[in-house]
N, C-alpha and C. Protein backbone atom coordinates (compact mmCIF):
# COMPACT_ATOMS: atom_id res chain seq x y z
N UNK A 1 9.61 0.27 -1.33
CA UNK A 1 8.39 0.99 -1.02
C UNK A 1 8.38 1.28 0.48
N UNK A 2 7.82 2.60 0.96
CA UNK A 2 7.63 3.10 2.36
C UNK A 2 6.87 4.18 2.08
N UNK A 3 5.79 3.88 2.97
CA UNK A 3 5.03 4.22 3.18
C UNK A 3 4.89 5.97 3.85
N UNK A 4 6.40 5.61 5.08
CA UNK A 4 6.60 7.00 5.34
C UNK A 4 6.82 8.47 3.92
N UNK A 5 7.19 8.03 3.00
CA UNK A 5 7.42 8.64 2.03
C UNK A 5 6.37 9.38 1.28
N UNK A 6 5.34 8.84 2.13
CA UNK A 6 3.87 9.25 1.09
C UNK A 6 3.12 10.46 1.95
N UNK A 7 2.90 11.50 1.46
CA UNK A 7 2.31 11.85 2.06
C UNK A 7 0.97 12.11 2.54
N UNK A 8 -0.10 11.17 1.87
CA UNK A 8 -0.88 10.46 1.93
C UNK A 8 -1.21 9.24 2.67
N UNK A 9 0.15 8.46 2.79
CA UNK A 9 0.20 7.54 3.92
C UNK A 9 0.81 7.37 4.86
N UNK A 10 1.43 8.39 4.93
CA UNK A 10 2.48 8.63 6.44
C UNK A 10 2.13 8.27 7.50
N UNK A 11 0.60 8.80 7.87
CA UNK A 11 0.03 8.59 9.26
C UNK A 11 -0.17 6.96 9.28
N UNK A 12 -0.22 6.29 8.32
CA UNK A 12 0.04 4.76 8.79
C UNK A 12 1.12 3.88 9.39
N UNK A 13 2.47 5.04 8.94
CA UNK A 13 3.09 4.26 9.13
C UNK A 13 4.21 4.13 10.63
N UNK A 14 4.06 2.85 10.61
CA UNK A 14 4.26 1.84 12.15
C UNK A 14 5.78 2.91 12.46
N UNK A 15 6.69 3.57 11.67
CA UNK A 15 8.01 3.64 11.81
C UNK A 15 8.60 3.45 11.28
N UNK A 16 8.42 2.34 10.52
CA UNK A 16 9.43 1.58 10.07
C UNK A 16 9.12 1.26 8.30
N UNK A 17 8.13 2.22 8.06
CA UNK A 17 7.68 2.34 6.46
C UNK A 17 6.76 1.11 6.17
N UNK A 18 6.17 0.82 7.34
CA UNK A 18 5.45 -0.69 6.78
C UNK A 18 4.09 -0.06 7.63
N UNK A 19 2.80 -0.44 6.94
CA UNK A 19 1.63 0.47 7.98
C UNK A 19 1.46 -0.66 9.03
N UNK A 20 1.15 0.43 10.12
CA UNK A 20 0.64 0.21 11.18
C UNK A 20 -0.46 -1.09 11.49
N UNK A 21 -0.87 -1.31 10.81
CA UNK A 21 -1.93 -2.48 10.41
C UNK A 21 -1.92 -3.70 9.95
N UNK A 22 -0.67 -3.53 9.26
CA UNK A 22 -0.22 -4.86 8.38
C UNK A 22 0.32 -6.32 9.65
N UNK A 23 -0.06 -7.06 9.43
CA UNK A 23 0.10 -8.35 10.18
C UNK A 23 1.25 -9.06 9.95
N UNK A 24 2.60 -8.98 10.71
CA UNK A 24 3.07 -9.94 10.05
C UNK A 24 3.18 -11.36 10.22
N UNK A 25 2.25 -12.04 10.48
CA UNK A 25 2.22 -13.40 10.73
C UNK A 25 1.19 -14.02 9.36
N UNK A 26 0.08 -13.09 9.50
CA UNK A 26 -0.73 -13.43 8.37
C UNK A 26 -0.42 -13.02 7.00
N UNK A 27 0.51 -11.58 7.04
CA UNK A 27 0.96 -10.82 6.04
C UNK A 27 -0.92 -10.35 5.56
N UNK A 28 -1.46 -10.04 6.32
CA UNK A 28 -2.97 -9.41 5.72
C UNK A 28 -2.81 -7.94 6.62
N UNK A 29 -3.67 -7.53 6.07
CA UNK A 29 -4.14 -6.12 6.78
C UNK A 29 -5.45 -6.68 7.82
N UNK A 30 -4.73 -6.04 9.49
CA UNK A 30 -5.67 -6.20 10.90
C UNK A 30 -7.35 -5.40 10.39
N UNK A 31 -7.44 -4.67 9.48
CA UNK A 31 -8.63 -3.66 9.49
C UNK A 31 -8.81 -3.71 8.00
N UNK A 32 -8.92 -4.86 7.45
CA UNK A 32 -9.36 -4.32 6.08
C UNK A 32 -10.59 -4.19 5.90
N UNK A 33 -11.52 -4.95 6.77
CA UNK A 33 -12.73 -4.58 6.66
C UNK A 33 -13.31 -3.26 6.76
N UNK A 34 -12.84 -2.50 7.80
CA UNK A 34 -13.19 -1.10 8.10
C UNK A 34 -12.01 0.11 7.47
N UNK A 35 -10.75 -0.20 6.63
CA UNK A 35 -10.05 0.08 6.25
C UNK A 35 -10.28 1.76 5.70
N UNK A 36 -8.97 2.36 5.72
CA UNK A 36 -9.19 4.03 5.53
C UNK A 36 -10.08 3.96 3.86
N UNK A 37 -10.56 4.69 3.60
CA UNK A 37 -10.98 4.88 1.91
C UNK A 37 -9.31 4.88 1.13
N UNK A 38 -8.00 5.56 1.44
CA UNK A 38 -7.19 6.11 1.02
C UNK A 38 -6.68 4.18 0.44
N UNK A 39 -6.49 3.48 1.15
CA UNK A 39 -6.58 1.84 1.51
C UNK A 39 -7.21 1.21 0.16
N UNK A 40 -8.67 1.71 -0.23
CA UNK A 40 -9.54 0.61 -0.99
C UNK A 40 -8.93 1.59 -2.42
N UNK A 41 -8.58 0.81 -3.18
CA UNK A 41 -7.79 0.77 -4.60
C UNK A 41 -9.09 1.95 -5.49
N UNK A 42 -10.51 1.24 -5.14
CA UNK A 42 -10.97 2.02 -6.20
C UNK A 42 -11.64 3.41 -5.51
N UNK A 43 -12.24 3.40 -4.27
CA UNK A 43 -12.37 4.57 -3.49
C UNK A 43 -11.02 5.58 -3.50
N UNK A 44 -9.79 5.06 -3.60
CA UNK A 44 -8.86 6.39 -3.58
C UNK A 44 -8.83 6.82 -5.03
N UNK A 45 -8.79 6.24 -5.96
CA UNK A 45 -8.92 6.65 -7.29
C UNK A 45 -10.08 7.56 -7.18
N UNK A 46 -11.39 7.15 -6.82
CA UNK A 46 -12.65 8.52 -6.80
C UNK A 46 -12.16 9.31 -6.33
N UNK A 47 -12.07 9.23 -4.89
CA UNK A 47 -11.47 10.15 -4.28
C UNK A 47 -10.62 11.46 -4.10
N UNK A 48 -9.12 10.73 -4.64
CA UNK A 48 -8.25 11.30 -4.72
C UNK A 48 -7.30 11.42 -6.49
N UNK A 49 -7.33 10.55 -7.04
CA UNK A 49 -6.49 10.50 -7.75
C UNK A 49 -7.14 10.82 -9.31
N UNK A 50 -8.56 10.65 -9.08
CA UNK A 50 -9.39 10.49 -10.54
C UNK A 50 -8.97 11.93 -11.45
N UNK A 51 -8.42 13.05 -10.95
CA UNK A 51 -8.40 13.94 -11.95
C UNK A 51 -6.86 13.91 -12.55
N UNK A 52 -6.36 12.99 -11.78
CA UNK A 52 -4.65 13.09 -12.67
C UNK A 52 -4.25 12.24 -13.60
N UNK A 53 -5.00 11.11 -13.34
CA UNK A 53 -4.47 9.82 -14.02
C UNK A 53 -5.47 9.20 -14.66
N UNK A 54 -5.53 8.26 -15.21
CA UNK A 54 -6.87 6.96 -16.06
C UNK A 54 -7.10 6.20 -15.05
N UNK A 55 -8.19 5.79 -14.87
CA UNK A 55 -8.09 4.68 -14.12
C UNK A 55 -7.56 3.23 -14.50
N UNK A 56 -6.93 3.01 -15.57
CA UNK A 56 -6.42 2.22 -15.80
C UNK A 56 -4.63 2.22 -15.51
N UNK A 57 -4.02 3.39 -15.96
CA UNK A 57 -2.73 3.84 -15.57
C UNK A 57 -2.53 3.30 -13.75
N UNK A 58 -3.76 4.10 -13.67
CA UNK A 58 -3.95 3.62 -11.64
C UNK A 58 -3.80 2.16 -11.20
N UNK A 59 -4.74 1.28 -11.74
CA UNK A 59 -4.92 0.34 -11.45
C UNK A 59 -3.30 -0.52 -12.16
N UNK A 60 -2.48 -0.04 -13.11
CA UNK A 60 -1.07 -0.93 -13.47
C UNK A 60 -0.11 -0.17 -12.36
N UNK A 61 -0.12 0.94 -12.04
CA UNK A 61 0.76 1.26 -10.84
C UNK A 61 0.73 0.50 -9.52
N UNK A 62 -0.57 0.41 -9.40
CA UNK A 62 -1.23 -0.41 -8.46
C UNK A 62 -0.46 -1.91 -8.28
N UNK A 63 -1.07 -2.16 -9.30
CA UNK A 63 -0.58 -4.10 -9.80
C UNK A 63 1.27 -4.33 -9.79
N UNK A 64 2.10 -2.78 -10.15
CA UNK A 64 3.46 -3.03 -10.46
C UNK A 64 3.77 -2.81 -9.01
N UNK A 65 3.35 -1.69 -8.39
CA UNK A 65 3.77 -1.48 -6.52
C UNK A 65 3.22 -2.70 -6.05
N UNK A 66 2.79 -3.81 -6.04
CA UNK A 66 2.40 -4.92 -4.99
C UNK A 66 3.38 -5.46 -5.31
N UNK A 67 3.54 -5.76 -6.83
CA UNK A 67 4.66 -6.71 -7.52
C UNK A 67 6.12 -6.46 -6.57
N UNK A 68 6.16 -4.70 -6.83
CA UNK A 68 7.67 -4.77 -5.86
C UNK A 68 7.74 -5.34 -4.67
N UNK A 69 6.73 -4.92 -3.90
CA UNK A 69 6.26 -4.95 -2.55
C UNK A 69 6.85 -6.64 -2.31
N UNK A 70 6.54 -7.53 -2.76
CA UNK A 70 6.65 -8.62 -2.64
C UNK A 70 7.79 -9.46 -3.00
N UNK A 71 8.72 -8.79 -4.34
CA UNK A 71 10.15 -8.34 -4.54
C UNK A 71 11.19 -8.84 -3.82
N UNK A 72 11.09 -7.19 -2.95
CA UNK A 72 11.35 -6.61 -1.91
C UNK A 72 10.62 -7.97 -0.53
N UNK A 73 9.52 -8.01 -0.32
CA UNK A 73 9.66 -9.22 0.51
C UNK A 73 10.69 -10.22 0.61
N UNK A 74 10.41 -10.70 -0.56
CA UNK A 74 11.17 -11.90 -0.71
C UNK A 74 12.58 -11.60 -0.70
N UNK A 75 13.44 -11.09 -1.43
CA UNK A 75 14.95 -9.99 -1.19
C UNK A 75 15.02 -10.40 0.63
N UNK A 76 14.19 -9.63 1.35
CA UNK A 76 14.54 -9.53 2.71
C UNK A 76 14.29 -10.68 3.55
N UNK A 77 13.95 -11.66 3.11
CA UNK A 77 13.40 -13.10 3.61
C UNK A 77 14.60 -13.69 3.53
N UNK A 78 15.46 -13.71 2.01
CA UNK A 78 16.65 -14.48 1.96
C UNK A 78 18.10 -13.41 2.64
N UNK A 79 18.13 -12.52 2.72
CA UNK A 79 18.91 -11.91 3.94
C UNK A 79 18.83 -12.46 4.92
N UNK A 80 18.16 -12.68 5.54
CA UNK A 80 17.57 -13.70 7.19
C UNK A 80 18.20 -14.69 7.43
């Protein structure tokens, strides 16, 4: 997953396909409180996505991209 790839989330990203925001010490997001709408799972579904998909389809894409996300963490942890 990279972020640069999206074009929806491009402007987040740090360079390096990881957003700009993401912490890596805490592994949390620096701004989730005030976080973009594009960010909050069910605001981008209103938003943006509600006329293409279910919101349920949304919400398992959702749940399977963290799954990689973390994958992929772990993969690059034992490279190290």
């Amino acid at each position: 997953m990279n972020i640069s790839k999206s074009d929806i989330y491009q402007h987040l990203d740090r360079g390096d396909g990881i957003c700009k925001y993401f912490n890596e010490i805490t592994k949390l997001c620096n701004i989730y409180e005030t976080r973009p709408v594009i960010c909050n799972i069910d605001g981008a579904y209103k938003n943006f996505f509600c006329n293409y998909i279910s919101i349920e389809e949304y919400y398992q894409l959702n749940y399977d991209s963290c799954n990689e996300l973390k994958r992929q963490f772990e993969r690059d942890k034992l490279k190290k």
